[in-house]
PDB file of N, CA and C in Angstrom:
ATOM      1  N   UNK A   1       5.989   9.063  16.554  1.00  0.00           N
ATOM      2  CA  UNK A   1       6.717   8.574  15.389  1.00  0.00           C
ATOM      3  C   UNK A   1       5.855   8.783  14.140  1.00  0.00           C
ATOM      4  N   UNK A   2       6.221   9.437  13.458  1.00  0.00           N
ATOM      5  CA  UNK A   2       5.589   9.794  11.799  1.00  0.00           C
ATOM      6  C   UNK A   2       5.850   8.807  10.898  1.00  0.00           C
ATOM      7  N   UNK A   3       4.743   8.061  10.415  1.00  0.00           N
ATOM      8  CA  UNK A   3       4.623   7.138   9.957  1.00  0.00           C
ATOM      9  C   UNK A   3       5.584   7.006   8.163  1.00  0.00           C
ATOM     10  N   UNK A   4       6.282   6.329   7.867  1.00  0.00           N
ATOM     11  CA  UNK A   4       6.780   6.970   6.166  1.00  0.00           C
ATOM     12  C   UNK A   4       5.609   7.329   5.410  1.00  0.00           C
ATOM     13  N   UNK A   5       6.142   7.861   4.344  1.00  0.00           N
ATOM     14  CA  UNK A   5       4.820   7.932   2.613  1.00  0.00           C
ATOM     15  C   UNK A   5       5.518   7.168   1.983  1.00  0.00           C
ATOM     16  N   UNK A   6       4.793   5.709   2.020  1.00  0.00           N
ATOM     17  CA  UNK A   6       5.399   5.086   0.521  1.00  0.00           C
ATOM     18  C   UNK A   6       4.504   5.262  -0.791  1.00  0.00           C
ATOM     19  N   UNK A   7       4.895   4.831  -1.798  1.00  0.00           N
ATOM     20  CA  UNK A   7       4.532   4.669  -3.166  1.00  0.00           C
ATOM     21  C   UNK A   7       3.040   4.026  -3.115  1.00  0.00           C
ATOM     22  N   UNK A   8       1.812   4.106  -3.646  1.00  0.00           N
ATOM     23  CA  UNK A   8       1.300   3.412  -4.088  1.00  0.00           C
ATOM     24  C   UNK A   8       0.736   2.939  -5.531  1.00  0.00           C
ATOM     25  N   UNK A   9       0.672   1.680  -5.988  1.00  0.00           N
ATOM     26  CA  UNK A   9       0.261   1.843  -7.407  1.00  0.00           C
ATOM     27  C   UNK A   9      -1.219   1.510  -7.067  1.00  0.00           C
ATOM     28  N   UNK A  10      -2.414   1.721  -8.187  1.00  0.00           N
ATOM     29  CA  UNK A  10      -3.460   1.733  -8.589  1.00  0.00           C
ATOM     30  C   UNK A  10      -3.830   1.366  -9.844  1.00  0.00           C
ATOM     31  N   UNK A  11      -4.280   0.515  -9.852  1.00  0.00           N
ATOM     32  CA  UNK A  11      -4.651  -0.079 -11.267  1.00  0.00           C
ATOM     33  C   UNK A  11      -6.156  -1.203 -11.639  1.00  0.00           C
ATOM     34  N   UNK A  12      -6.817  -0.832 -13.015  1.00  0.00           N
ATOM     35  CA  UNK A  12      -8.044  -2.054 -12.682  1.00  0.00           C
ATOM     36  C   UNK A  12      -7.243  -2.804 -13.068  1.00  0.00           C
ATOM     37  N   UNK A  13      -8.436  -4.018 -12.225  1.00  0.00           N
ATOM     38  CA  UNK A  13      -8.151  -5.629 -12.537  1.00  0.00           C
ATOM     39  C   UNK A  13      -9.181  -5.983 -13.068  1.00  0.00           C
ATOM     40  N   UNK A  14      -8.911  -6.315 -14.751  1.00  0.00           N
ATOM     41  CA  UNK A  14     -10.312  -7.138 -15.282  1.00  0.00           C
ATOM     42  C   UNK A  14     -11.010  -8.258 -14.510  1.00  0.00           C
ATOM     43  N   UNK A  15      -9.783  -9.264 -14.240  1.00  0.00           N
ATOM     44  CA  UNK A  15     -10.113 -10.522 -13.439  1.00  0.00           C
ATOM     45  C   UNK A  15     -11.067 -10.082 -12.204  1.00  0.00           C
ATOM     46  N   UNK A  16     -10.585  -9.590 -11.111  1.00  0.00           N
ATOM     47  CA  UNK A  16     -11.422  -9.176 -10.170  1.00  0.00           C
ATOM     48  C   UNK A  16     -12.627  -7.984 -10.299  1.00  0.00           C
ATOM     49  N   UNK A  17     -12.467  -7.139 -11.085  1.00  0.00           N
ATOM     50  CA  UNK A  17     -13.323  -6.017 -11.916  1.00  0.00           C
ATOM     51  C   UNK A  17     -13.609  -5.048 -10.905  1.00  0.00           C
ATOM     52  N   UNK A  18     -12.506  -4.600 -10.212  1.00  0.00           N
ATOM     53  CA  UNK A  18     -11.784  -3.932  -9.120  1.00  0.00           C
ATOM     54  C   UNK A  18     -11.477  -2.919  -9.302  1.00  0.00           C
ATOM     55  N   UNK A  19     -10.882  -1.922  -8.715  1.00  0.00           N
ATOM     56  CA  UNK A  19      -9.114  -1.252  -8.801  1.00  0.00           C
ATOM     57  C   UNK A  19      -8.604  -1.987  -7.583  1.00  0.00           C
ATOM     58  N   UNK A  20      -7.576  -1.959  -7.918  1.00  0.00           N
ATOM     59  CA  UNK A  20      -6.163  -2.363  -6.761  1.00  0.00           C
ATOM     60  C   UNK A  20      -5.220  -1.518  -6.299  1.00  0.00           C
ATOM     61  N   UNK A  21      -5.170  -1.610  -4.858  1.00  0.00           N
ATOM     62  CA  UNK A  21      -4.031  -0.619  -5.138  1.00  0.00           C
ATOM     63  C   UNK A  21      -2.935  -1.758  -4.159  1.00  0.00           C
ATOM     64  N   UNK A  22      -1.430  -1.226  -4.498  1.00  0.00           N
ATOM     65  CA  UNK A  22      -0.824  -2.149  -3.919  1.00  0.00           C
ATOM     66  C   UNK A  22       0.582  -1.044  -3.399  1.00  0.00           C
ATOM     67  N   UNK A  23       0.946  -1.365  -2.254  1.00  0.00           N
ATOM     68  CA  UNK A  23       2.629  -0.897  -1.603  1.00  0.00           C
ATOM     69  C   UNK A  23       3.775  -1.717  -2.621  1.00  0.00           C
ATOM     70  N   UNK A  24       4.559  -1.069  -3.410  1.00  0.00           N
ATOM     71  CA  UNK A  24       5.663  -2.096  -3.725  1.00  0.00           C
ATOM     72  C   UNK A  24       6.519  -2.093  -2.294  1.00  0.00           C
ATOM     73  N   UNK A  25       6.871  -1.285  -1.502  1.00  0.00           N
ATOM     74  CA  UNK A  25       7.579  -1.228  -0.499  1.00  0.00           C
ATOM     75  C   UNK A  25       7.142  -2.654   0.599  1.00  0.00           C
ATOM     76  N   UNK A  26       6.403  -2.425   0.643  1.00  0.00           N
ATOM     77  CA  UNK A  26       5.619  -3.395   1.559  1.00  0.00           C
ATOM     78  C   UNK A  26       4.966  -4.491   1.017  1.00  0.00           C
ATOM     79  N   UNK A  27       5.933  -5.415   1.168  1.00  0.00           N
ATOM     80  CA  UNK A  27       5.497  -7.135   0.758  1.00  0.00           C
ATOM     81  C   UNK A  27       4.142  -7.713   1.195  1.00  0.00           C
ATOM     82  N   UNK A  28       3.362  -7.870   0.218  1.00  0.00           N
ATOM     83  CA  UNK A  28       1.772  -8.208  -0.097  1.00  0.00           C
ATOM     84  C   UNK A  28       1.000  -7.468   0.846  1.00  0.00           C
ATOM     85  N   UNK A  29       1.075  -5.834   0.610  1.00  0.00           N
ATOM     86  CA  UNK A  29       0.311  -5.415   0.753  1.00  0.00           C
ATOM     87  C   UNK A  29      -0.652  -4.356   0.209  1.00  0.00           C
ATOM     88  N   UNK A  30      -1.608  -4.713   0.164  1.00  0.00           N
ATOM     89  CA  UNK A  30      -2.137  -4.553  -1.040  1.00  0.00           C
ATOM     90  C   UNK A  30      -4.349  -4.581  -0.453  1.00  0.00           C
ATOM     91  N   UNK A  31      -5.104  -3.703  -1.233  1.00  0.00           N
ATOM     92  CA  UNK A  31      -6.314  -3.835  -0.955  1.00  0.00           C
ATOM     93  C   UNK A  31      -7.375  -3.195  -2.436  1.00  0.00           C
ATOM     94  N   UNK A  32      -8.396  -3.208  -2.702  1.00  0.00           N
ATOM     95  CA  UNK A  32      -8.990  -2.929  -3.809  1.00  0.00           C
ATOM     96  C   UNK A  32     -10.342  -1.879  -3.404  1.00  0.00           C
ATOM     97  N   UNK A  33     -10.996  -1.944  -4.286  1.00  0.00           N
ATOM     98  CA  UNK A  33     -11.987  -0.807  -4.247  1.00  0.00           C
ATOM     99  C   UNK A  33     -12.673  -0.514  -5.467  1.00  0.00           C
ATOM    100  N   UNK A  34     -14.201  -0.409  -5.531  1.00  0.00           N
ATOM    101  CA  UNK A  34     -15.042  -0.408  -6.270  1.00  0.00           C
ATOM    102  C   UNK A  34     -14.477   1.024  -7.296  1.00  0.00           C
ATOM    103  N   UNK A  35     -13.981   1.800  -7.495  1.00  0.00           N
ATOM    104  CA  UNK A  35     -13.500   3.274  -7.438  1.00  0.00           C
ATOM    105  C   UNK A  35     -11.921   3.098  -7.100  1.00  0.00           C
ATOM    106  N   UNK A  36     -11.292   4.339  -7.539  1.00  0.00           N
ATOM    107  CA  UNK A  36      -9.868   4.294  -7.497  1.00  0.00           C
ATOM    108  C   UNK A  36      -9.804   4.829  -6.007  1.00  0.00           C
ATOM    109  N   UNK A  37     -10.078   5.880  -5.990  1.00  0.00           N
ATOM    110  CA  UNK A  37     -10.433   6.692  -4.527  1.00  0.00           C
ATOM    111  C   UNK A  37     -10.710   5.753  -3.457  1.00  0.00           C
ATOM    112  N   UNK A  38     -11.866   5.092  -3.578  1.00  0.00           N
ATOM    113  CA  UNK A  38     -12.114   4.077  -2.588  1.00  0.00           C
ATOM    114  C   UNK A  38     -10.593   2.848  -2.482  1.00  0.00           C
ATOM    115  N   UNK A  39      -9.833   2.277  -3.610  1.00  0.00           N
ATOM    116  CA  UNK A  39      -8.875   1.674  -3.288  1.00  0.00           C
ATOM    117  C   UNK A  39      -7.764   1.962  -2.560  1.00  0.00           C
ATOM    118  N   UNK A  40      -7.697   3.282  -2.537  1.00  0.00           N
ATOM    119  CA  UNK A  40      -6.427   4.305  -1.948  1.00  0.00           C
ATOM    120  C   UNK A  40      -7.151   4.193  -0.495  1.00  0.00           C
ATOM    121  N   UNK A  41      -8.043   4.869  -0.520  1.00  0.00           N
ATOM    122  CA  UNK A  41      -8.529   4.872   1.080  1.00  0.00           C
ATOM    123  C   UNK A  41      -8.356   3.770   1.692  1.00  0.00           C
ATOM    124  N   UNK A  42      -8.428   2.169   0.975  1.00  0.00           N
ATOM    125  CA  UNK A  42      -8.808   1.120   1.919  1.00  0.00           C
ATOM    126  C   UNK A  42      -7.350   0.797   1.996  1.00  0.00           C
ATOM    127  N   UNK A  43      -6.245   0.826   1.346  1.00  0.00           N
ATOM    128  CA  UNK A  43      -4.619   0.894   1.413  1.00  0.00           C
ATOM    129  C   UNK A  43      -4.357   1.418   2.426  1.00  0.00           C
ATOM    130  N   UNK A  44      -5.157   2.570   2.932  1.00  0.00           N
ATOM    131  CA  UNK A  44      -3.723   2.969   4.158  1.00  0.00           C
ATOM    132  C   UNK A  44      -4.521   2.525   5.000  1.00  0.00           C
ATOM    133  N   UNK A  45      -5.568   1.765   5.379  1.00  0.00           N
ATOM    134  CA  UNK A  45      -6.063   1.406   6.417  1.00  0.00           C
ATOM    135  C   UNK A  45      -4.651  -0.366   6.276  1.00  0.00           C
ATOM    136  N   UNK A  46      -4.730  -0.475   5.238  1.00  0.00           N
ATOM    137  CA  UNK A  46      -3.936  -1.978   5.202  1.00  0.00           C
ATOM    138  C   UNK A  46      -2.596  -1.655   5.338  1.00  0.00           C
ATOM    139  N   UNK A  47      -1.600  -0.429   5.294  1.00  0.00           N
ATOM    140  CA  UNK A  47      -0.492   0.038   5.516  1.00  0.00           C
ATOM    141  C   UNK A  47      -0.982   0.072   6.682  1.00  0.00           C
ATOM    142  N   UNK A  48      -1.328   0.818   7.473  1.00  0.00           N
ATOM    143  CA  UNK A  48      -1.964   0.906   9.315  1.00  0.00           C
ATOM    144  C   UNK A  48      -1.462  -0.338   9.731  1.00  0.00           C
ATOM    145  N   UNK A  49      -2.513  -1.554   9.159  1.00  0.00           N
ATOM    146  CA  UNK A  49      -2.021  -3.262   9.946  1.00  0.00           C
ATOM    147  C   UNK A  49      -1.082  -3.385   9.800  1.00  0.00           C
ATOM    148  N   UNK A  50      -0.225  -3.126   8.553  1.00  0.00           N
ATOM    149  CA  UNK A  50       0.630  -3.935   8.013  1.00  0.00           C
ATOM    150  C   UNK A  50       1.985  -2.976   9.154  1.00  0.00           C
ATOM    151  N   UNK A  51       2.467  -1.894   9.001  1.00  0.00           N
ATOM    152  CA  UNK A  51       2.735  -1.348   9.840  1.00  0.00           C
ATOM    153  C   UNK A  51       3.171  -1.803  11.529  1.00  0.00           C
ATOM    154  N   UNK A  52       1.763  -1.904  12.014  1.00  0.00           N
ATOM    155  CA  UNK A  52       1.121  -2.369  13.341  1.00  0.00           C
ATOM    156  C   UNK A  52       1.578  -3.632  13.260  1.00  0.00           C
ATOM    157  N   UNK A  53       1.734  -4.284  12.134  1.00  0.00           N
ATOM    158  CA  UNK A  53       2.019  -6.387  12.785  1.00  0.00           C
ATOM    159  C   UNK A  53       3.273  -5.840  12.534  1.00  0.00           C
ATOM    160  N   UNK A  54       3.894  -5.536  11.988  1.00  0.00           N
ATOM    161  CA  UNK A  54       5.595  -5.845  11.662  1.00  0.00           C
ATOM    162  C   UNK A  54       6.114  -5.206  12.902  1.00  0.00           C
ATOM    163  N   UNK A  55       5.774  -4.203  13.447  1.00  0.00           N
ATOM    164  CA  UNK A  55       5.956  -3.617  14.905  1.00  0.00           C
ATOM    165  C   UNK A  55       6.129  -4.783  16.005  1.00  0.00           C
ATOM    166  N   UNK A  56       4.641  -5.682  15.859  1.00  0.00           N
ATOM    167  CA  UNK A  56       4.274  -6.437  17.206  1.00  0.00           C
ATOM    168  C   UNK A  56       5.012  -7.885  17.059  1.00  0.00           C
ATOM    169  N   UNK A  57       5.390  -8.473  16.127  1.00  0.00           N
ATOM    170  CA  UNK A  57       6.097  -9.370  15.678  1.00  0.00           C
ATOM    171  C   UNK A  57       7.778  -9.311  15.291  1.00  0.00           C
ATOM    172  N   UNK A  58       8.070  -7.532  15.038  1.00  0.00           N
ATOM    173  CA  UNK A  58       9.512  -8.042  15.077  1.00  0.00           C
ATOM    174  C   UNK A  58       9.871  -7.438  13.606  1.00  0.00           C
ATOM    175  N   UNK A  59       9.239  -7.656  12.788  1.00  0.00           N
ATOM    176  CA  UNK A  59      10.043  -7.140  11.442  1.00  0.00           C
ATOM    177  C   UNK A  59      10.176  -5.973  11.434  1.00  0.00           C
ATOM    178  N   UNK A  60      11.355  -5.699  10.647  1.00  0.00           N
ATOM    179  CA  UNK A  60      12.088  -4.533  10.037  1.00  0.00           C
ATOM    180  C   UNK A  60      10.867  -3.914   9.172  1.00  0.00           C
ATOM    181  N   UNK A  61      10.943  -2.329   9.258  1.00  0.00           N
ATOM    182  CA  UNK A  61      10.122  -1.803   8.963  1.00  0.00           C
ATOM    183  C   UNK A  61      10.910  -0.903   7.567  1.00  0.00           C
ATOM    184  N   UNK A  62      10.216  -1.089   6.105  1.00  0.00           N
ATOM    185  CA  UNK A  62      11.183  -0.826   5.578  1.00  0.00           C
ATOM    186  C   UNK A  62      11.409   0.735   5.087  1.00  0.00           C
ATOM    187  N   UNK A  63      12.145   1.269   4.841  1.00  0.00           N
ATOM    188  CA  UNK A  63      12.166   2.584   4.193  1.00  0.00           C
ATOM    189  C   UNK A  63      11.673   2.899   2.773  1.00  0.00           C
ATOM    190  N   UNK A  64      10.934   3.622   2.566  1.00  0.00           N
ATOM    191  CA  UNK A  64      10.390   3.872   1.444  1.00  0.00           C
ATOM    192  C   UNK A  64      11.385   4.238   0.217  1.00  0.00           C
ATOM    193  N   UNK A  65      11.375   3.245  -0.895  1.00  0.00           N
ATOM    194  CA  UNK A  65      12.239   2.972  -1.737  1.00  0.00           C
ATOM    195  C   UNK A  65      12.021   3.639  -3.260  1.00  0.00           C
ATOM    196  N   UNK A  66      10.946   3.072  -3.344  1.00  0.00           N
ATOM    197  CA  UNK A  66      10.021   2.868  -4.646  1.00  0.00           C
ATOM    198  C   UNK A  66       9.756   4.250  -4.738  1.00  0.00           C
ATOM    199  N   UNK A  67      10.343   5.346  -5.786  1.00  0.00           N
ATOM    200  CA  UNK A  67      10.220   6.810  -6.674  1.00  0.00           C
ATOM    201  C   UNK A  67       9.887   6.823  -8.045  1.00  0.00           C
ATOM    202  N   UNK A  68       8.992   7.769  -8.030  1.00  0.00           N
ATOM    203  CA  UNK A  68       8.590   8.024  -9.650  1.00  0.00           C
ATOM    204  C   UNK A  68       9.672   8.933  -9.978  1.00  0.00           C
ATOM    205  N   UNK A  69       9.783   8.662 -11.406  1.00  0.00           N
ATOM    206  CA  UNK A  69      11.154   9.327 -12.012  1.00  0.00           C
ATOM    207  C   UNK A  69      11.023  10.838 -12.231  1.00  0.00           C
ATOM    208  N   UNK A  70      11.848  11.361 -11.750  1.00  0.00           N
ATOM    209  CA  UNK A  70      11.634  13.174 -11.376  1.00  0.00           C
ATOM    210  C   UNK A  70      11.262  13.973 -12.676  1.00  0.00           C
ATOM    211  N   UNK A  71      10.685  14.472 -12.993  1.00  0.00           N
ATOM    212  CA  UNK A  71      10.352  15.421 -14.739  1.00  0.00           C
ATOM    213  C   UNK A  71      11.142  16.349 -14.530  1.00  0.00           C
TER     214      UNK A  71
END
């Protein structure tokens, strides 16, 4: 089974003095990173769990929704 590509955003956080990156598709999930690069990388390890629990527990797994607007 081929896993979807959802959306991710990336953005700093002054407060945490981070980047973030976060799934809108996927309800609170979300991980950060010293570096933008490093935040992306540690995201799909947290898409992986997030993925993996909604499997082992039962939830609906959702379809990737969230598109950037076509140029």
């Amino acid at each position: 089974m081929r896993a979807p590509h959802y959306h991710i955003n990336v953005f700093w956080s002054d407060d945490d003095g981070l980047w973030i990156a976060g799934v809108p598709d996927l309800k609170y999930c979300s991980s950060h990173g010293e570096t933008p690069e490093a935040a992306i990388a540690n995201i799909q390890d947290a898409i992986e769990g997030w993925l993996e629990t909604a499997r082992e527990v039962g939830i609906d797994i959702p379809e990737p929704q969230y598109r950037a607007a076509a140029a």
